[in-house]
Protein backbone atom coordinates (compact mmCIF):
# COMPACT_ATOMS: atom_id res chain seq x y z
CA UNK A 1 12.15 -6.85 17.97
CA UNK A 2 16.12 -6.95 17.44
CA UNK A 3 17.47 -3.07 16.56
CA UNK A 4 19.28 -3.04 13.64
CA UNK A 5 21.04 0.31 14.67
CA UNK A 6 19.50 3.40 16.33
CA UNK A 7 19.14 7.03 14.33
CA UNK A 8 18.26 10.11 15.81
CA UNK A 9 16.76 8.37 18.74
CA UNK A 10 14.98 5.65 16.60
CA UNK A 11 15.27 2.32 17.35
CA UNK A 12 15.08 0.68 13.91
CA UNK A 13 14.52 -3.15 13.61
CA UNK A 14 16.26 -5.40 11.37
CA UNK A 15 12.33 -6.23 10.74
CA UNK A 16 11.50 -3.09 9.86
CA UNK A 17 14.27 -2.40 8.12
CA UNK A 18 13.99 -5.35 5.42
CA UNK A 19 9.94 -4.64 5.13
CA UNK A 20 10.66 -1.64 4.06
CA UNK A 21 13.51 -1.46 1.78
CA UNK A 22 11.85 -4.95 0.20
CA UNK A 23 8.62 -2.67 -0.21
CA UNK A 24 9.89 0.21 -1.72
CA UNK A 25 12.01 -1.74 -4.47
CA UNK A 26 8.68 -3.50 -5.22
CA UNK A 27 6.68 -0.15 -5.19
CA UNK A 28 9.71 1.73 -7.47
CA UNK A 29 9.35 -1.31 -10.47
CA UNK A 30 5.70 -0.64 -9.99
CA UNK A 31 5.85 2.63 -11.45
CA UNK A 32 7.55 1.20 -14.40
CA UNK A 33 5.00 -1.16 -14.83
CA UNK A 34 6.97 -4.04 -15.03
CA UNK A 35 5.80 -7.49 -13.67
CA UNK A 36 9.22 -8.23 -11.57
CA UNK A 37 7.04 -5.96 -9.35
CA UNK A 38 4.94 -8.91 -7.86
CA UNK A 39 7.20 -11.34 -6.05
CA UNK A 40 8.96 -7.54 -4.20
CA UNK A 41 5.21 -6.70 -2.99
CA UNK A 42 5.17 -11.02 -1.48
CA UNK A 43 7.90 -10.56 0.12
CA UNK A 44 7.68 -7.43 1.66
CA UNK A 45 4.16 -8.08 2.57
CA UNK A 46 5.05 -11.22 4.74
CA UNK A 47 7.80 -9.36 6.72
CA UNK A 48 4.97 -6.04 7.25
CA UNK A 49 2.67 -8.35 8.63
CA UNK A 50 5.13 -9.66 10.86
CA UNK A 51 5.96 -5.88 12.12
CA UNK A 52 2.51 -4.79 12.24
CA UNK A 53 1.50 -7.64 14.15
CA UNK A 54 4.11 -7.26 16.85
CA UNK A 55 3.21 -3.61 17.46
CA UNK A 56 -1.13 -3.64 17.24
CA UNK A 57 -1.78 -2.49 13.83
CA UNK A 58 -4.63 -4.95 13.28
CA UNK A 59 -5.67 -3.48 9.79
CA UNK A 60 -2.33 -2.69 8.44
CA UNK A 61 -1.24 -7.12 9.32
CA UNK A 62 -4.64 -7.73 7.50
CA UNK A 63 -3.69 -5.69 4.82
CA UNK A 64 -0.64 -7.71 3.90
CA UNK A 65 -2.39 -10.76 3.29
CA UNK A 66 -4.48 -9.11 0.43
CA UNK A 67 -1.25 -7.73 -1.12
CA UNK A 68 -0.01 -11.10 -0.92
CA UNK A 69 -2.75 -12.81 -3.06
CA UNK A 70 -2.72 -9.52 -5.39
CA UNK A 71 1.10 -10.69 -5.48
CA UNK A 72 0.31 -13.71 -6.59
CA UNK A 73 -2.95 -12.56 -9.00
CA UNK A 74 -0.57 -9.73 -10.39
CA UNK A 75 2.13 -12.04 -11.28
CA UNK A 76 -0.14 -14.35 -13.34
CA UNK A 77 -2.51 -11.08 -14.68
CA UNK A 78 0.08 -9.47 -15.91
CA UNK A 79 1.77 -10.01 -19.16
CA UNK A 80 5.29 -10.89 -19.03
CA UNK A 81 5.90 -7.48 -20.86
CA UNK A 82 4.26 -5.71 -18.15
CA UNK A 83 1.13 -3.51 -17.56
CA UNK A 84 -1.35 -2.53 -20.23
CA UNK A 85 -2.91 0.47 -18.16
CA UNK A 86 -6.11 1.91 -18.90
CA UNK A 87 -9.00 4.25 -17.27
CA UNK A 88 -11.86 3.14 -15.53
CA UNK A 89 -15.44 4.57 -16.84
CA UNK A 90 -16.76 6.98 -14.68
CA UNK A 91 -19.64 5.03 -13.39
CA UNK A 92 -16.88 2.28 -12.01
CA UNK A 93 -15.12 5.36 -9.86
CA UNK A 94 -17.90 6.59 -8.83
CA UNK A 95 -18.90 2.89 -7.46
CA UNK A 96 -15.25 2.76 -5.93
CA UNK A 97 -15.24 5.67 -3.78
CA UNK A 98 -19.05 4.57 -2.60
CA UNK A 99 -17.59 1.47 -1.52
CA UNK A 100 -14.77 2.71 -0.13
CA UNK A 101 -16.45 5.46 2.23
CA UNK A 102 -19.51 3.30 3.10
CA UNK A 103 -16.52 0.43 3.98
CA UNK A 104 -14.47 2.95 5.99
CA UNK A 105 -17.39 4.23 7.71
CA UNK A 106 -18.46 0.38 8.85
CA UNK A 107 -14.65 -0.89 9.88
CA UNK A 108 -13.22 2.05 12.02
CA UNK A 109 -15.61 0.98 14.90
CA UNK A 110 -15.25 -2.89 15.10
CA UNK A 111 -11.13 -2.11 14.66
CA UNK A 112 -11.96 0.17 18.43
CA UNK A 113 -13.96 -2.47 19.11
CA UNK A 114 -11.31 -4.81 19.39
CA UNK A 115 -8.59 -2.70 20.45
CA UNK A 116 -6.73 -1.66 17.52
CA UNK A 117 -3.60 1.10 18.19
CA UNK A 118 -5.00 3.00 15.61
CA UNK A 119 -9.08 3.08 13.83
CA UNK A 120 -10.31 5.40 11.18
CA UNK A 121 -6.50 6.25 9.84
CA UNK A 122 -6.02 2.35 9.79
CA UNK A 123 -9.23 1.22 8.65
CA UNK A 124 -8.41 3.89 5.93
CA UNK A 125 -4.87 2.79 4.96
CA UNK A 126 -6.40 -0.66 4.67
CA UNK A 127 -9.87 -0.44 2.43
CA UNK A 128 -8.16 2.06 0.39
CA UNK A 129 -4.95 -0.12 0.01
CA UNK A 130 -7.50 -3.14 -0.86
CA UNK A 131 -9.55 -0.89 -3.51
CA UNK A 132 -5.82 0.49 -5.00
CA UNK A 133 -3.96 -2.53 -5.07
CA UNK A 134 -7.16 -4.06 -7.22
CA UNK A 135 -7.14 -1.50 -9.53
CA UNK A 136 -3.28 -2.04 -9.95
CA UNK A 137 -3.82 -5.83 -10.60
CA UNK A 138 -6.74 -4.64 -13.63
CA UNK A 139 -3.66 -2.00 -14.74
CA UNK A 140 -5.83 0.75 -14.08
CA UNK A 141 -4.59 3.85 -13.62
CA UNK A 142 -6.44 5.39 -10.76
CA UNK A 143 -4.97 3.63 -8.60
CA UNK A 144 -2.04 6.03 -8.21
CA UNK A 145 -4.53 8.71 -6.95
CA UNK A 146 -5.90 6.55 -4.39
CA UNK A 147 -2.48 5.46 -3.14
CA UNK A 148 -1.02 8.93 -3.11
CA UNK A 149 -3.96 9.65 -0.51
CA UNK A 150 -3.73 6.20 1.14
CA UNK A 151 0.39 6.88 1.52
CA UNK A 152 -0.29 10.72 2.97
CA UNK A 153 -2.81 8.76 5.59
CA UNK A 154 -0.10 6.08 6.14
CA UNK A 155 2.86 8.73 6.82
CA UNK A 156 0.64 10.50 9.62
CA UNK A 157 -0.14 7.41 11.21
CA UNK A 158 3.02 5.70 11.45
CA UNK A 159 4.48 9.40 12.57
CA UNK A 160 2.03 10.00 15.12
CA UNK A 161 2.48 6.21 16.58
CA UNK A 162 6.31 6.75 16.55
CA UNK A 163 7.15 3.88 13.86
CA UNK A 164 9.16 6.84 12.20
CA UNK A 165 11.08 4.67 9.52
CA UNK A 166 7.95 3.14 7.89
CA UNK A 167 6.55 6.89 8.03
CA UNK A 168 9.79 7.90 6.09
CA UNK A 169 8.98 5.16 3.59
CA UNK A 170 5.07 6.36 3.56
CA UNK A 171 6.11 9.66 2.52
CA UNK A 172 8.34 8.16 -0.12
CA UNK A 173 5.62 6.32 -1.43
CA UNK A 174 3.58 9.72 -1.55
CA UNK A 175 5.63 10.64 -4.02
CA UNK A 176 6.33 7.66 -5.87
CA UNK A 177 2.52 7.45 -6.25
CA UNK A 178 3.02 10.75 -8.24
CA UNK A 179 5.47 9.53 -10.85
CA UNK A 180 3.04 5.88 -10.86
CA UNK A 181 -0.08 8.11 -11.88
CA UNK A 182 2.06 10.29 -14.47
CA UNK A 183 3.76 7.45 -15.79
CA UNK A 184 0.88 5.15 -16.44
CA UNK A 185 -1.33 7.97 -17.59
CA UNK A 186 1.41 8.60 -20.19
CA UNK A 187 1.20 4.96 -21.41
CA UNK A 188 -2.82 5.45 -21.11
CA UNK A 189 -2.97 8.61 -23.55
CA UNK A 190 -0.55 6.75 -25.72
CA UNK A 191 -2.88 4.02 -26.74
């Protein structure tokens, strides 16, 4: 991959570079609720698959081809005025996290199997990634929760495999997810 410019010993691609600034304007309207989010989360999605293919992360490419058809199903779900958010019942949440652990559980091996860089943090960063970015199409507000853990996952991994810029952005997201989950909840107690 062409570097864009080196920092502090990184070598930072223009690839990279564009995936994630394109991703974090898309996650920053998300917290706002607004639709515009959708076509920011396409784009970025098609230049993180690109990166994560080039460097092994099997689950995390994968990944971006969900968030593009949640793109594309959040642009035409939403209203044109935005999110409506609401809760989920408590039987639905408790039916999420089942299917997310049981899901996590099953994936980890066949990504070793194959010879993924990384397995359980990946297989993690993708299921729950696929279970949050649902919710956000059905404007619920869990997922913020769910991506605030799925972020914290994603800024050890890309840390600890040395892709330090997207682990910069992960850790932005951490919080970001913060000021999603207050926000929406706001606009959920307000109805």
């Amino acid at each position: 991959m062409r570097t864009l410019f080196t920092i502090w010993g990184y070598d930072l691609s223009i690839l990279e570079f564009f995936a994630a600034l394109t991703s974090f304007v898309g996650v920053g309207i998300a917290i706002t609720g607004k639709r515009a989010t959708w076509p920011w989360w396409i784009m970025s999605s098609l230049l993180y698959g690109i990166f994560f293919l080039k460097v092994n992360l099997i689950a995390s490419a994968a990944l971006q081809v969900v968030f593009i058809a949640a793109g594309i199903w959040g642009w035409y779900g939403w209203a044109p005025t935005g999110a409506v958010p609401g809760k989920l019942l408590p039987k639905a949440k408790l039916l999420w996290a089942i299917a997310l652990l049981i899901s996590w559980v099953a994936l980890a091996p066949f990504l070793h199997s194959i010879g993924a860089a990384a397995t359980w943090s990946d297989s993690f960063i993708f299921l729950g990634s696929f279970i949050a970015q649902i919710l956000m199409v059905y404007e619920k507000y869990e997922n913020w929760p769910l991506w605030f853990l799925v972020d914290a996952v994603g800024t050890v991994e890309y840390f600890v495999l040395g892709y330090k810029f997207t682990a910069v952005l992960y850790l932005a997201f951490t919080v970001m997810a913060i000021l999603g989950w207050r926000g929406w909840l706001s606009k959920t107690s307000q109805k």
